[in-house]
Protein backbone atom coordinates (compact mmCIF):
# COMPACT_ATOMS: atom_id res chain seq x y z
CA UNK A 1 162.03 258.92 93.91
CA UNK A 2 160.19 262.05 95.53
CA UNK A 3 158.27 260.35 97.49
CA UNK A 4 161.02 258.21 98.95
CA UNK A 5 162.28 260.96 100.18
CA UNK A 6 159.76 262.50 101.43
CA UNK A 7 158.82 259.18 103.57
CA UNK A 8 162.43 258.70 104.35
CA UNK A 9 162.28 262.46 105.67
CA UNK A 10 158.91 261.17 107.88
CA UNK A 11 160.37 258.91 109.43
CA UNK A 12 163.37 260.66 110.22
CA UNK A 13 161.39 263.47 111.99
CA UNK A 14 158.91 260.68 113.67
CA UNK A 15 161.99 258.79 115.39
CA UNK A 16 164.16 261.79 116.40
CA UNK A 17 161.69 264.51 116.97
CA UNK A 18 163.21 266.95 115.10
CA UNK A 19 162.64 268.57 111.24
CA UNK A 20 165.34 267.41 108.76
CA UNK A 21 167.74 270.08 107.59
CA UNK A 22 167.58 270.41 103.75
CA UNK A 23 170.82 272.07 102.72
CA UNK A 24 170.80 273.45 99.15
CA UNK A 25 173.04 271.89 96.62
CA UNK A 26 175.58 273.87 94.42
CA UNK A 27 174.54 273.55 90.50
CA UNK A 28 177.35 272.28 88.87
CA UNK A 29 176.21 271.87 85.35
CA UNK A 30 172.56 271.99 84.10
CA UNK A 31 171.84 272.74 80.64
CA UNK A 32 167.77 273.45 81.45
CA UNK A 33 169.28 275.98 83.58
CA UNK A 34 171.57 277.80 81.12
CA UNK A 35 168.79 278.63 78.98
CA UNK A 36 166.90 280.31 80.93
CA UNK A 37 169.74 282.86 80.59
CA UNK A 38 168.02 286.08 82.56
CA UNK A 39 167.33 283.83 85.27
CA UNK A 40 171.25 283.30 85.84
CA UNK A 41 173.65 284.58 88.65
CA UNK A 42 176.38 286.18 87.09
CA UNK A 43 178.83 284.07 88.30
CA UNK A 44 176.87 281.61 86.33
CA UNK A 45 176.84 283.71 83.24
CA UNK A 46 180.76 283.73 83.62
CA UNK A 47 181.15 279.66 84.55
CA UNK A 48 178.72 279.26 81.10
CA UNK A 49 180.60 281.53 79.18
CA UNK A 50 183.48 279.75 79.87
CA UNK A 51 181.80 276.19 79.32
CA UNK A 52 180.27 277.24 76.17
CA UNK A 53 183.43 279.00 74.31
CA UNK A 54 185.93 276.57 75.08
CA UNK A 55 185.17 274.34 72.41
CA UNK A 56 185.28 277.45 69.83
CA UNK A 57 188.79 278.50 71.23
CA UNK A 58 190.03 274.55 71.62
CA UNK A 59 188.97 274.50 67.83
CA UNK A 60 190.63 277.51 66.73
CA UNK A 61 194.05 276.62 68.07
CA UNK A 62 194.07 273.22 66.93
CA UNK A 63 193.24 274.76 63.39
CA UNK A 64 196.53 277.25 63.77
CA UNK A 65 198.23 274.66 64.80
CA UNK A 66 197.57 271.78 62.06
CA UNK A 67 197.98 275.01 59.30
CA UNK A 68 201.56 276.08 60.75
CA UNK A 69 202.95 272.41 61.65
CA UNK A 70 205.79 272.52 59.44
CA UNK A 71 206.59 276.13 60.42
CA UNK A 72 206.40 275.11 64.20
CA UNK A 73 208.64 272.46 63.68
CA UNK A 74 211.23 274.41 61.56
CA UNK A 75 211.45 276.93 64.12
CA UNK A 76 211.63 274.51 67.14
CA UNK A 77 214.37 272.69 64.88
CA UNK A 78 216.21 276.17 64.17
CA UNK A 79 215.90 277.09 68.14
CA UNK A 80 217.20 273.69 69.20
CA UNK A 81 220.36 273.79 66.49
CA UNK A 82 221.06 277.66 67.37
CA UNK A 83 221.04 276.48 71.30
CA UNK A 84 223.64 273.46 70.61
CA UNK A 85 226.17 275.99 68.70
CA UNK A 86 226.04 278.91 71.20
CA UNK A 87 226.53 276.70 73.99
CA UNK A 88 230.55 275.61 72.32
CA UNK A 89 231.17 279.41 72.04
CA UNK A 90 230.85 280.63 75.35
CA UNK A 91 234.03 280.20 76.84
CA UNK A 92 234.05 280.27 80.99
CA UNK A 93 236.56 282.51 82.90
């Protein structure tokens, strides 16, 4: 594949007689590159931190969550029934 570029980037410079502008491409996600953690940006140490530890955060809520269900639901019950009777006592003037 290098070397189709490489002859694609000949021929560009033969026919227009001019160099080819490389532009450098924006890493999105490469996990070769994450390990090589001292050679990181630190915006890059930030955007992995953030890749990394959302799994471990995503994991711990849905673990608070499934634990408390029935709580959740009794208090989203509770709030719903305690909204229904306060709105037939407040009388408009």
């Amino acid at each position: 594949m290098n070397r189709l570029n490489e002859l694609k980037d000949f021929f560009y410079s033969f026919f227009n007689n001019s160099r080819s502008k490389k532009r450098e491409m924006k890493r999105v996600f490469q996990w070769r590159r994450y390990l090589n953690w001292r050679d990181l940006t630190p915006e890059e140490k930030v955007s992995a931190k953030r890749f990394l530890f959302l799994p471990v955060f995503a994991y711990l809520i849905i673990g608070i969550f499934n634990q408390n269900l029935s709580l959740i639901a009794l208090f989203l019950i509770g709030y719903v029934l305690y909204k229904k009777f306060e709105k037939g006592d407040i009388v408009k003037k």
